[in-house]
N, C-alpha and C. Protein backbone atom coordinates (compact mmCIF):
# COMPACT_ATOMS: atom_id res chain seq x y z
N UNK A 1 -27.55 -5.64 0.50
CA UNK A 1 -26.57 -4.69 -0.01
C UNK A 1 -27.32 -3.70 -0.90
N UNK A 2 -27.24 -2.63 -0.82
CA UNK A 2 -27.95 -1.61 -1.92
C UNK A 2 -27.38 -1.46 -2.82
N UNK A 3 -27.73 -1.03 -3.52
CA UNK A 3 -27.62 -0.98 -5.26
C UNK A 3 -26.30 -0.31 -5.38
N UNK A 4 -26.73 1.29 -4.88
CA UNK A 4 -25.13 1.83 -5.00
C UNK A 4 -23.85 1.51 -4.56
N UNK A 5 -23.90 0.55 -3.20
CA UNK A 5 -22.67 0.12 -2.72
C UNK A 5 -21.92 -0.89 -3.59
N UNK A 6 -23.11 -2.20 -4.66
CA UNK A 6 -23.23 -2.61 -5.43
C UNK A 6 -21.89 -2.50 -6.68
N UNK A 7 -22.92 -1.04 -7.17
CA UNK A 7 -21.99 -0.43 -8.39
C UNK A 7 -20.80 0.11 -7.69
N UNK A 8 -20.71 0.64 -6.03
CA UNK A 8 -18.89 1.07 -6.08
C UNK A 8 -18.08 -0.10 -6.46
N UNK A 9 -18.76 -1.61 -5.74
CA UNK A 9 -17.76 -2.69 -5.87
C UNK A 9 -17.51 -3.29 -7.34
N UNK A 10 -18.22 -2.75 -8.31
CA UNK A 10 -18.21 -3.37 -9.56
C UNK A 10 -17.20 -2.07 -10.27
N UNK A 11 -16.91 -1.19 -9.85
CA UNK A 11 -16.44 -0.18 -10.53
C UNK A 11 -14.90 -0.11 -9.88
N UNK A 12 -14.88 -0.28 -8.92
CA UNK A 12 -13.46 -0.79 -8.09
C UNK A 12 -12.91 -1.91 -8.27
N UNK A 13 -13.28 -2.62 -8.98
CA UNK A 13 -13.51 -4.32 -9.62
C UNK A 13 -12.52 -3.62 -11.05
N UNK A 14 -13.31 -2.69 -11.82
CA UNK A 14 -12.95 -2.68 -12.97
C UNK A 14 -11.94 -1.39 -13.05
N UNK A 15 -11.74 -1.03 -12.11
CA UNK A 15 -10.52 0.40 -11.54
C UNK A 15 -9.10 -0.76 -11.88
N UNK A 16 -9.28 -1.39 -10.58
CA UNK A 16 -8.53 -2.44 -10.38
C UNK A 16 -8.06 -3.04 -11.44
N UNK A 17 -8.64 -4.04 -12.39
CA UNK A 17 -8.56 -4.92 -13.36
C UNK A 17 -7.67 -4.12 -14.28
N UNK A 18 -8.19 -2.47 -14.48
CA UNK A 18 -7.50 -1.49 -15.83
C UNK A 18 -5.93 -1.54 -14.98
N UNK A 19 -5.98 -1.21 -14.02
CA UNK A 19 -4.65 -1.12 -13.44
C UNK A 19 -3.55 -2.31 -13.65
N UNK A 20 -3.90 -3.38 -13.90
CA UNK A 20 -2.86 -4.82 -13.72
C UNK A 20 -2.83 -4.65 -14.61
N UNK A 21 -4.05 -4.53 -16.00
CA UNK A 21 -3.56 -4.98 -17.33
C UNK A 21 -2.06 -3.97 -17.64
N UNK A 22 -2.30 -2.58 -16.85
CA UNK A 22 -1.54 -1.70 -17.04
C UNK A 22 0.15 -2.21 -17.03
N UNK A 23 -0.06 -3.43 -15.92
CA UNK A 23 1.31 -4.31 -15.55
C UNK A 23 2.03 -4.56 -16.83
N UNK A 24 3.49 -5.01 -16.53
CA UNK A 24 4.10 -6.00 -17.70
C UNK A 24 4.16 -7.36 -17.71
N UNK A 25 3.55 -8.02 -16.74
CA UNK A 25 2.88 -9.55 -16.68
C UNK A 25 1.64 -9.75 -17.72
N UNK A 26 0.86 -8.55 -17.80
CA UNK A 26 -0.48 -8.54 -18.17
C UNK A 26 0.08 -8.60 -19.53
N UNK A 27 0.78 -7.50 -20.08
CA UNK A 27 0.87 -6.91 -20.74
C UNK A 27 1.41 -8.43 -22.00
N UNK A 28 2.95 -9.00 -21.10
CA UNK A 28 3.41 -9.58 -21.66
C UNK A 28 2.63 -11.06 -21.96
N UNK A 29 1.47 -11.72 -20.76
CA UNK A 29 0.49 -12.12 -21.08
C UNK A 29 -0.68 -12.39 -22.08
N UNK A 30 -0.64 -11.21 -22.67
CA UNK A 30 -1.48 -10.63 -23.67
C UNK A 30 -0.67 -10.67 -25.46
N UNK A 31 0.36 -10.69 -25.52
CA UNK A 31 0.98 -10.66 -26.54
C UNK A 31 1.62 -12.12 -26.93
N UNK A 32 2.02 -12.74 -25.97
CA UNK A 32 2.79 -14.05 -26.25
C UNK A 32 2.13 -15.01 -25.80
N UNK A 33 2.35 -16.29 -26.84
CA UNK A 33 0.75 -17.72 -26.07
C UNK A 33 1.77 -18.25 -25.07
N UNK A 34 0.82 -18.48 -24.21
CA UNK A 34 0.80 -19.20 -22.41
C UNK A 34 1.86 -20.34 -23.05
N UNK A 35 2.71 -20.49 -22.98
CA UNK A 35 4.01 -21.55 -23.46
C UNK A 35 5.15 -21.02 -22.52
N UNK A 36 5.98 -22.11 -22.24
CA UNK A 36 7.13 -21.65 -21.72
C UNK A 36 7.88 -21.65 -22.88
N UNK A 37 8.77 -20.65 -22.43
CA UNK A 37 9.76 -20.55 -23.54
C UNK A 37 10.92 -21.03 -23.63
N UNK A 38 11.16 -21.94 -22.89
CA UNK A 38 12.80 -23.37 -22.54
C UNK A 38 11.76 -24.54 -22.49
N UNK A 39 10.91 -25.13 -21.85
CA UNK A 39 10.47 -26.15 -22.04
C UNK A 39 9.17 -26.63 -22.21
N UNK A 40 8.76 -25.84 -23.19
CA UNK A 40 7.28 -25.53 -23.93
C UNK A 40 6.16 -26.42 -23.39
N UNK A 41 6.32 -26.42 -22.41
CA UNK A 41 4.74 -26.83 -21.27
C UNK A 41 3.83 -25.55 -21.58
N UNK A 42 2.66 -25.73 -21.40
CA UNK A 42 1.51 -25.34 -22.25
C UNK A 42 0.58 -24.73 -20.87
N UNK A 43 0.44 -23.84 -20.86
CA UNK A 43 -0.41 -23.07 -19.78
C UNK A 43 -1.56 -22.73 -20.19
N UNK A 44 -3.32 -23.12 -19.21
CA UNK A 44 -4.29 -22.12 -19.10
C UNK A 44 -4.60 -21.98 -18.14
N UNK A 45 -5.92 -21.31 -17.99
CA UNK A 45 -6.69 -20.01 -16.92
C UNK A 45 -6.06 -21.08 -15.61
N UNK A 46 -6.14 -22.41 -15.71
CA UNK A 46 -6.04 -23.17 -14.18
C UNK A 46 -4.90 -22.94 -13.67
N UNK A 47 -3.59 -22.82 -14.60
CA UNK A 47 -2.11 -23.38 -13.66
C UNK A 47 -1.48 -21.43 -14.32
N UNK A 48 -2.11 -21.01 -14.85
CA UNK A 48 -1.89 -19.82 -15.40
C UNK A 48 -0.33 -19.33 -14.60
N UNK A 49 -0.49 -19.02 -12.83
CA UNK A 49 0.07 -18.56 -11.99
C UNK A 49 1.17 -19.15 -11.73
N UNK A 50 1.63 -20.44 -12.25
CA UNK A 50 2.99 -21.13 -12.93
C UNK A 50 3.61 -20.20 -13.82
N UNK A 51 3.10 -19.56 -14.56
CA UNK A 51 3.83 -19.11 -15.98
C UNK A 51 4.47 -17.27 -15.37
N UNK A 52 5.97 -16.98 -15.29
CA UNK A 52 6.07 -16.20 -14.97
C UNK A 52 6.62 -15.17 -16.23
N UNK A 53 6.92 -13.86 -16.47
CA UNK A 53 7.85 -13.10 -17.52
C UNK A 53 9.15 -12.70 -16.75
N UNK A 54 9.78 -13.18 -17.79
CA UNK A 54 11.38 -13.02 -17.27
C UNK A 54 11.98 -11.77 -18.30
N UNK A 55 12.46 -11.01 -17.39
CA UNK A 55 13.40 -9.88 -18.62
C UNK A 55 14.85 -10.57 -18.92
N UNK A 56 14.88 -10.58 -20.23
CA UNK A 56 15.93 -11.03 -20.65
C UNK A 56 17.49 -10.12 -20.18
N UNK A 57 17.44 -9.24 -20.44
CA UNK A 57 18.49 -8.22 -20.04
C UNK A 57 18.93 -8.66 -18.36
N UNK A 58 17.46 -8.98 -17.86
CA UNK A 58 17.49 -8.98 -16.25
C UNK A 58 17.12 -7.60 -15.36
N UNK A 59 17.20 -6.83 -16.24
CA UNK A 59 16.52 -5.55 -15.51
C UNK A 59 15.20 -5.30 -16.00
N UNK A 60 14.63 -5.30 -14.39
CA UNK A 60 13.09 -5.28 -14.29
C UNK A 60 12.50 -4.43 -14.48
N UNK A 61 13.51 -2.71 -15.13
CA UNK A 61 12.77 -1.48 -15.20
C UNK A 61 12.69 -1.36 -16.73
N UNK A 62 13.30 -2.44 -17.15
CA UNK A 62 13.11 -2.51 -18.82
C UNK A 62 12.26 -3.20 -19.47
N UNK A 63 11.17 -2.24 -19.52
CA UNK A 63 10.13 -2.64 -19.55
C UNK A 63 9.32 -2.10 -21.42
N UNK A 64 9.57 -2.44 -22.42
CA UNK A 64 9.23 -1.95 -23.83
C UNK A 64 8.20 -2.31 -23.85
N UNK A 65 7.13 -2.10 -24.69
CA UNK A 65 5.48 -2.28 -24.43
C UNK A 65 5.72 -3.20 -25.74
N UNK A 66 6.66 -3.05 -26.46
CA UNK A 66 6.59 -4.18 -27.62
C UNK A 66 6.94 -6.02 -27.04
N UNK A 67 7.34 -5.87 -25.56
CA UNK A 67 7.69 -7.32 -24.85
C UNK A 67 8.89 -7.46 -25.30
N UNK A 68 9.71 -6.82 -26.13
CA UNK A 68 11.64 -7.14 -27.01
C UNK A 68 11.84 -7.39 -25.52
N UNK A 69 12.31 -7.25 -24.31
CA UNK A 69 12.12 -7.89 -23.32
C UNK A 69 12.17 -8.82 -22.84
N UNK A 70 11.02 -9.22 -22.53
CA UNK A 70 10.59 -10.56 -21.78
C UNK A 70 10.07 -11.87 -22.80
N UNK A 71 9.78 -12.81 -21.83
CA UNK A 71 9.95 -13.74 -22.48
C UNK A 71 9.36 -15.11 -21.00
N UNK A 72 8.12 -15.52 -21.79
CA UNK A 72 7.25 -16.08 -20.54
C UNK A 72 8.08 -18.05 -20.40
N UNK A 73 8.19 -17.48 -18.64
CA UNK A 73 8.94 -19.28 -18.21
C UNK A 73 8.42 -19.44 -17.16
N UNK A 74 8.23 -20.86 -17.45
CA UNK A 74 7.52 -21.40 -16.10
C UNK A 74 8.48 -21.06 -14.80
N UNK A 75 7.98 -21.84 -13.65
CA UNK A 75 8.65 -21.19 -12.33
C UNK A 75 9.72 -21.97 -12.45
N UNK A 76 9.95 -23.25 -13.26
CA UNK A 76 11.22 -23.86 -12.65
C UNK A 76 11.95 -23.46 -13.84
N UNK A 77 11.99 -22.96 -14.96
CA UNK A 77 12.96 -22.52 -16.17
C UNK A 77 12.96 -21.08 -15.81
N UNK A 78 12.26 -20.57 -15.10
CA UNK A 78 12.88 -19.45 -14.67
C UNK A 78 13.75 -18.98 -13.44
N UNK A 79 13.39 -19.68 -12.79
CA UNK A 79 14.51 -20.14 -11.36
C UNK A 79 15.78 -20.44 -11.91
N UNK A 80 15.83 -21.72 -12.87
CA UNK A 80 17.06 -22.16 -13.25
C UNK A 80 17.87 -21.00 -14.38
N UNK A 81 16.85 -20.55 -14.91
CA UNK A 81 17.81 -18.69 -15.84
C UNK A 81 18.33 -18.03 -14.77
N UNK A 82 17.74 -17.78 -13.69
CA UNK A 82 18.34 -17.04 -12.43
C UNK A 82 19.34 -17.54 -11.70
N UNK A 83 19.44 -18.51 -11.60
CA UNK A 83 20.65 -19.38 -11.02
C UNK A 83 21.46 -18.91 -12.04
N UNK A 84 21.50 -19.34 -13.43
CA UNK A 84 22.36 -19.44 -14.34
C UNK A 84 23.42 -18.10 -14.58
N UNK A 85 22.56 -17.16 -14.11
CA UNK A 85 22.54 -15.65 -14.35
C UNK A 85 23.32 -15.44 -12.97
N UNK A 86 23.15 -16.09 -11.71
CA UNK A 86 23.97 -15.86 -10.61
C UNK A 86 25.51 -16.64 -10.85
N UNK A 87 25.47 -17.34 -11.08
CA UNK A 87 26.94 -18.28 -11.81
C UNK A 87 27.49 -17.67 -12.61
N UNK A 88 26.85 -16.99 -13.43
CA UNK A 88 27.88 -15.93 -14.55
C UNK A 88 28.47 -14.77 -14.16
N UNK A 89 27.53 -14.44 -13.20
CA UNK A 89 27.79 -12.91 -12.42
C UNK A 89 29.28 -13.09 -11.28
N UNK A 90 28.75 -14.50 -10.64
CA UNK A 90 29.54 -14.79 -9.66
C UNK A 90 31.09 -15.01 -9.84
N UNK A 91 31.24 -16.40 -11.13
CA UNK A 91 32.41 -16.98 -11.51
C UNK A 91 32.69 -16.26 -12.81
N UNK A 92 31.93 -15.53 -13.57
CA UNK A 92 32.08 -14.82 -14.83
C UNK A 92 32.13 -16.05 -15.76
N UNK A 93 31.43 -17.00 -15.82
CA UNK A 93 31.27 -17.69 -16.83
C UNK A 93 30.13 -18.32 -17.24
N UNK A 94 29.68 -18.89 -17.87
CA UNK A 94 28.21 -19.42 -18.33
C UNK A 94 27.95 -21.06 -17.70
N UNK A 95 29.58 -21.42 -17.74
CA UNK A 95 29.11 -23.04 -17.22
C UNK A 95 29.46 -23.84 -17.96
N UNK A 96 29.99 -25.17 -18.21
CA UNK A 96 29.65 -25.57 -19.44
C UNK A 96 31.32 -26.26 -20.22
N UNK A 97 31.23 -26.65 -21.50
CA UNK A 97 32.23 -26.48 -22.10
C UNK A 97 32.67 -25.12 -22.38
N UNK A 98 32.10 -23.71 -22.46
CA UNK A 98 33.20 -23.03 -22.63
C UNK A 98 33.33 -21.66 -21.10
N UNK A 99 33.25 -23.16 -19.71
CA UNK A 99 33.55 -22.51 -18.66
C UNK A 99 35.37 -22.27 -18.69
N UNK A 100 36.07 -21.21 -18.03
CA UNK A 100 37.39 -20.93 -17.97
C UNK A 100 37.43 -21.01 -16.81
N UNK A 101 37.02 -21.83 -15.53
CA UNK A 101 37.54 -22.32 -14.33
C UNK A 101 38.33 -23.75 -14.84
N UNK A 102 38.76 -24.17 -13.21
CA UNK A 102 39.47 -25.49 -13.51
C UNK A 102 39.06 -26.70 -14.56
N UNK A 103 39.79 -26.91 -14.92
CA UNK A 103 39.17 -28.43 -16.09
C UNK A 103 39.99 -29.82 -15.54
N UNK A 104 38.89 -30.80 -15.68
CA UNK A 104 40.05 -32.05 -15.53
C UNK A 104 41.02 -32.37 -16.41
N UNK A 105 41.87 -33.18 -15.80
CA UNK A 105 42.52 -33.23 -16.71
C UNK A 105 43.10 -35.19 -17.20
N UNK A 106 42.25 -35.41 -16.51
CA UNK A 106 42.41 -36.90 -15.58
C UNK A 106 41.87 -37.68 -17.00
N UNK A 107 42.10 -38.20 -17.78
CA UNK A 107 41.10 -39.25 -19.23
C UNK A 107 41.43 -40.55 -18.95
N UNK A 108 40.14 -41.20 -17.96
CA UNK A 108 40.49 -42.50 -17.62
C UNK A 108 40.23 -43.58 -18.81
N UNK A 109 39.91 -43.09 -19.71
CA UNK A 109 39.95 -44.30 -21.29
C UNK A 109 40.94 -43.94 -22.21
N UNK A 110 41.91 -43.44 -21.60
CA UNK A 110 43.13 -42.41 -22.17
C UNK A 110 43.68 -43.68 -23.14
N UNK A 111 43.90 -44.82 -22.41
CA UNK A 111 44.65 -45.84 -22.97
C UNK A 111 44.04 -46.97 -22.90
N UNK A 112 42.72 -46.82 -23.61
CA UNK A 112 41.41 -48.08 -23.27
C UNK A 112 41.53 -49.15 -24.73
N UNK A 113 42.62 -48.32 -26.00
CA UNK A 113 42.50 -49.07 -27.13
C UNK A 113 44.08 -50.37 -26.78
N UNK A 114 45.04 -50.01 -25.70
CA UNK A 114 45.82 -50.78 -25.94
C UNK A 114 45.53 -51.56 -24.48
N UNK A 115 44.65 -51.34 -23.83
CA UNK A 115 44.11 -52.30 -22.58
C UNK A 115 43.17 -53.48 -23.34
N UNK A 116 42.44 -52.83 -24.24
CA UNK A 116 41.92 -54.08 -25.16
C UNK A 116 42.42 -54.94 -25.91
N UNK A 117 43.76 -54.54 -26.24
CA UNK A 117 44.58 -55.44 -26.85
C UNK A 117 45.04 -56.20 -26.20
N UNK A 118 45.70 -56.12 -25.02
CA UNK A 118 46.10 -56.69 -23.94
C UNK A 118 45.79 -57.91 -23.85
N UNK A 119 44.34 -57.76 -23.27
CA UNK A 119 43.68 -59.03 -23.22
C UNK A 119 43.13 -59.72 -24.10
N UNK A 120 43.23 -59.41 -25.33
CA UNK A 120 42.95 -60.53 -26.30
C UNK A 120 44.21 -61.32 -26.18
């Protein structure tokens, strides 16, 4: 390989590299430690590509260079924000105790203090 073909590939190397940092992965990478942020598993250089940035808002063009934003989760706490985020969108609610779909209504220990009496 000659020298100059050499230096294009080392300079296209580092074209390249300026360009990603330019990203908001990089970016957000660079500001916040490799932690998830729901279930604080601990990321380096090896499993790095586990750790994704999630925009909180959910829009991916909101992008602040301060990171107010995002907020780094592994692939499965971030899957499960996205689900969570499709359930709210879908049924308009969060889930949960203060879901406003159907509730049971059924309390099978409704009358468990005078069934114990019973049998004494």
């Amino acid at each position: 390989m000659s020298q100059n073909k050499a230096h294009q590939i080392v300079a296209e190397a580092r074209r390249s590299k300026e360009e990603r940092e330019k990203g908001y992965r990089e970016q957000a990478l660079k500001l916040f430690p490799w932690i998830c942020g729901r279930c604080a598993r601990e990321f380096d250089h090896k499993n790095l590509r586990e750790l994704t940035v999630h925009h909180t808002d959910h829009n991916h063009d909101n992008n602040p260079a301060d990171g107010s934003n995002w907020e780094l989760l592994c692939l499965y706490c971030h899957d499960n924000e996205h689900q969570r985020y499709e359930e709210q969108t879908r049924y308009g609610s969060k889930g949960g105790a203060e879901s406003k779909g159907p509730q049971a209504t059924f309390s099978p220990f409704a009358d468990l203090k005078s069934m114990l009496q019973k049998s004494k």
